[in-house]
Protein backbone atom coordinates (compact mmCIF):
# COMPACT_ATOMS: atom_id res chain seq x y z
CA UNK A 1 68.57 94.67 -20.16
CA UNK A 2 68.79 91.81 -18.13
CA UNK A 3 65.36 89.52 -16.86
CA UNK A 4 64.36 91.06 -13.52
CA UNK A 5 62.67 87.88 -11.33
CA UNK A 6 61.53 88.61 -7.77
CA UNK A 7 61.39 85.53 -5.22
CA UNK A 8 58.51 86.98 -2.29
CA UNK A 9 57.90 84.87 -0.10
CA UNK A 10 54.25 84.65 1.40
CA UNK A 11 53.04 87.23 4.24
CA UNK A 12 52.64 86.08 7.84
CA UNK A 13 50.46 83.10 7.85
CA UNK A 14 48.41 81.10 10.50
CA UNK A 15 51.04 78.79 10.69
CA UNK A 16 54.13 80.74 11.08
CA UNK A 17 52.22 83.02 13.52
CA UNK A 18 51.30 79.53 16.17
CA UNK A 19 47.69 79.24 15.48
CA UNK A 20 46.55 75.11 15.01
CA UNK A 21 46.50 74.28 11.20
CA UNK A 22 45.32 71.34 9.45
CA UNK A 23 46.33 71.12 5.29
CA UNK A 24 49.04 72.92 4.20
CA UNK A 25 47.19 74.44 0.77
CA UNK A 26 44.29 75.57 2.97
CA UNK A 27 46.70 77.48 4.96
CA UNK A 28 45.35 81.20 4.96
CA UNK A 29 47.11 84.81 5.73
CA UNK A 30 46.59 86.33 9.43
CA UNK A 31 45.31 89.62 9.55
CA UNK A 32 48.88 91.09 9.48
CA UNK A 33 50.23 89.21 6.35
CA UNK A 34 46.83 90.81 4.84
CA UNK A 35 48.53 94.09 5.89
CA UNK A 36 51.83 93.15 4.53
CA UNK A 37 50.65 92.08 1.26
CA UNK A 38 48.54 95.76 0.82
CA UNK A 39 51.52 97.60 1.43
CA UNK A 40 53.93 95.52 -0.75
CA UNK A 41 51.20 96.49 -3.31
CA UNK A 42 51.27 99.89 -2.58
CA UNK A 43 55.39 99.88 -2.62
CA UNK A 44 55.87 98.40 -5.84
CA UNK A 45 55.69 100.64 -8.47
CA UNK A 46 56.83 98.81 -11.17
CA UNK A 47 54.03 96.77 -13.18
CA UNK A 48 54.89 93.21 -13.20
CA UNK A 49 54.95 90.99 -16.82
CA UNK A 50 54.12 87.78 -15.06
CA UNK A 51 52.55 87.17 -11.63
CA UNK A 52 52.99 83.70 -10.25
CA UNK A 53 51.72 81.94 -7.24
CA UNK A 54 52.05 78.61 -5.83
CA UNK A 55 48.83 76.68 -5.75
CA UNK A 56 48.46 77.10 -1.97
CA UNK A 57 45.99 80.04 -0.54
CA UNK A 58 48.65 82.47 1.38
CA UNK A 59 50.48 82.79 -2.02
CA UNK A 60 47.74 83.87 -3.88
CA UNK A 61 46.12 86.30 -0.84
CA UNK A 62 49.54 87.94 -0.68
CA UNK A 63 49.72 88.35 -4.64
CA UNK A 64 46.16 89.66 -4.27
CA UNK A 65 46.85 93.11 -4.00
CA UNK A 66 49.57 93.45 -6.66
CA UNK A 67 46.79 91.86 -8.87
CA UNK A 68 44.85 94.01 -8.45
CA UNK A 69 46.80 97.47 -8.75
CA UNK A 70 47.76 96.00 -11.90
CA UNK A 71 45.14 93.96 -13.61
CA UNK A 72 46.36 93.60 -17.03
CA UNK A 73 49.40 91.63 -15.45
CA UNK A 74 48.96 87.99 -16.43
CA UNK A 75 48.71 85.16 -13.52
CA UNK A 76 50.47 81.93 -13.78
CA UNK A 77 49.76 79.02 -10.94
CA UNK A 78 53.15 76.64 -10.63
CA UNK A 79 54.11 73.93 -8.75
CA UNK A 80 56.26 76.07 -6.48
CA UNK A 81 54.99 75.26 -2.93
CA UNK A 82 56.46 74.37 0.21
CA UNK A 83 58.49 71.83 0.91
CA UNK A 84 55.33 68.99 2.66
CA UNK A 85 57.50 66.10 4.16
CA UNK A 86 55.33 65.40 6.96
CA UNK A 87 52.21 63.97 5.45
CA UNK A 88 49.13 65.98 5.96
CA UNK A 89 47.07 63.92 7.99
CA UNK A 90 50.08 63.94 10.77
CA UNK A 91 49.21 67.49 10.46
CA UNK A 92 45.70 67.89 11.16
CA UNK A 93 44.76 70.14 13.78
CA UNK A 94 48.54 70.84 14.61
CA UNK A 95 50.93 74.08 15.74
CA UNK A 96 54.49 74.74 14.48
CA UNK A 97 55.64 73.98 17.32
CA UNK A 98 53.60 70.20 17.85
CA UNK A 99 54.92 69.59 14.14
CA UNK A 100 58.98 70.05 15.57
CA UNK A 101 59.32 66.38 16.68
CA UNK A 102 57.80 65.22 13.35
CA UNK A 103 60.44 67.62 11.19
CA UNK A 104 63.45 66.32 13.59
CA UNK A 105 62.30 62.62 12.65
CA UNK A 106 62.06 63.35 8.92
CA UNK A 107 66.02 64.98 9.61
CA UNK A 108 67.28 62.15 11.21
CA UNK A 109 67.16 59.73 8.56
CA UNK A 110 69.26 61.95 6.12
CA UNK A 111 67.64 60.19 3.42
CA UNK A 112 66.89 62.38 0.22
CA UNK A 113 64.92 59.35 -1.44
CA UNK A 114 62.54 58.70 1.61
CA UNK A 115 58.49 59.73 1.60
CA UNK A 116 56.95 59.72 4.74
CA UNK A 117 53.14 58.87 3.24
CA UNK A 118 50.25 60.01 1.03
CA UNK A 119 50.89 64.01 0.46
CA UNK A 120 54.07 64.31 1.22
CA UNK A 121 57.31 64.19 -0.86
CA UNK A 122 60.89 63.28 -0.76
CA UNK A 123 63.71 65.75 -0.58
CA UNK A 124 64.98 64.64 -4.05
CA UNK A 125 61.54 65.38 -5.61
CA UNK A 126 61.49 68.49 -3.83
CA UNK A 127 64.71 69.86 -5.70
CA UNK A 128 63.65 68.74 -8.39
CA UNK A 129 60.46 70.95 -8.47
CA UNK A 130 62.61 73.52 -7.62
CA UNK A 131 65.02 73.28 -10.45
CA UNK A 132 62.50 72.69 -12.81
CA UNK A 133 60.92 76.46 -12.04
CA UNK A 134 64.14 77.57 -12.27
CA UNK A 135 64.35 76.41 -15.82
CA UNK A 136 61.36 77.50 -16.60
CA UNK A 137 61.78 81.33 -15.49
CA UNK A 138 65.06 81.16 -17.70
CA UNK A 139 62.78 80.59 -20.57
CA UNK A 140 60.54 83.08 -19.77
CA UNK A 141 60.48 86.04 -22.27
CA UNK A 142 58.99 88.51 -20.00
CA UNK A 143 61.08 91.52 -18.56
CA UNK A 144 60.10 91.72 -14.75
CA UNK A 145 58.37 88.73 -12.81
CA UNK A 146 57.42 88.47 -9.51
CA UNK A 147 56.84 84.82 -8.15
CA UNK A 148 55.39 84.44 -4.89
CA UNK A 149 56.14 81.49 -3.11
CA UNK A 150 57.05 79.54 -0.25
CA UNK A 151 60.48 79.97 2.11
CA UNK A 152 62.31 76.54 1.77
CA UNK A 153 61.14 76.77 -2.03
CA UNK A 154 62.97 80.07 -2.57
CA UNK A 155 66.22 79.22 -0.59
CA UNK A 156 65.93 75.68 -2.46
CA UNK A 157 65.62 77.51 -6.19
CA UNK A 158 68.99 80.12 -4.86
């Protein structure tokens, strides 16, 4: 039987639902992505053999749940966050929305190589994260893992 690996991306967020964010770890669930993380819980009736989260809060508030239902489930943190071109600090006290000029910038220069400052990261080192988990689920001996994680991460490992 074939390895069974399922990419969830993190519930609803603070920052995908408008409100003002500052660091992207710190980032936390709203009350509605706590919602949506109970009932993915609830829906899953498999047991994982791995649970993995990115390092940032929302990944591991939305694995919460599952950990729970299933405690003897085993809990991995990897370096599979978001995508953090726009250095923090830019960020600090921002929406989504105030952070679209900054993202078209970063666009523009079509440069894979470039770093915008202190926190952030190129696109190059970016794929190379996400290749890296990649190779590291193939290696995996466990049947059925469940990796939560981050949006551009997940389209980035596809």
């Amino acid at each position: 039987m074939p390895k069974k690996v399922w990419l969830i991306r993190h519930a609803e967020s603070q920052a995908n639902s408008g409100m003002r964010t500052s660091y992207p770890h710190g980032i936390e669930l709203t009350q509605a992505g706590f919602e949506q993380a109970k009932l993915f819980a609830e829906k899953l009736s498999d047991p994982p053999d791995l649970i993995i989260t990115s390092p940032y809060i929302r990944t591991k508030q939305t694995a919460e749940p599952l950990m729970k239902k299933y405690k003897n489930a085993p809990h991995e943190e990897w370096e599979v966050q978001e995508f953090t071109y726009i250095p923090p600090h830019k960020c600090q006290d921002t929406t989504e929305l105030d952070r679209i000029p900054m993202a078209e910038e970063y666009w523009k220069k079509s440069d894979p190589f470039y770093c915008d400052g202190k926190g952030a990261e190129s696109f190059r080192d970016f794929i190379k994260r996400a290749k890296e988990a990649v190779n590291k689920l193939k290696t995996r001996q466990e049947d059925f893992i469940t990796m939560f994680s981050h949006g551009q991460f997940i389209a980035a490992m596809l």
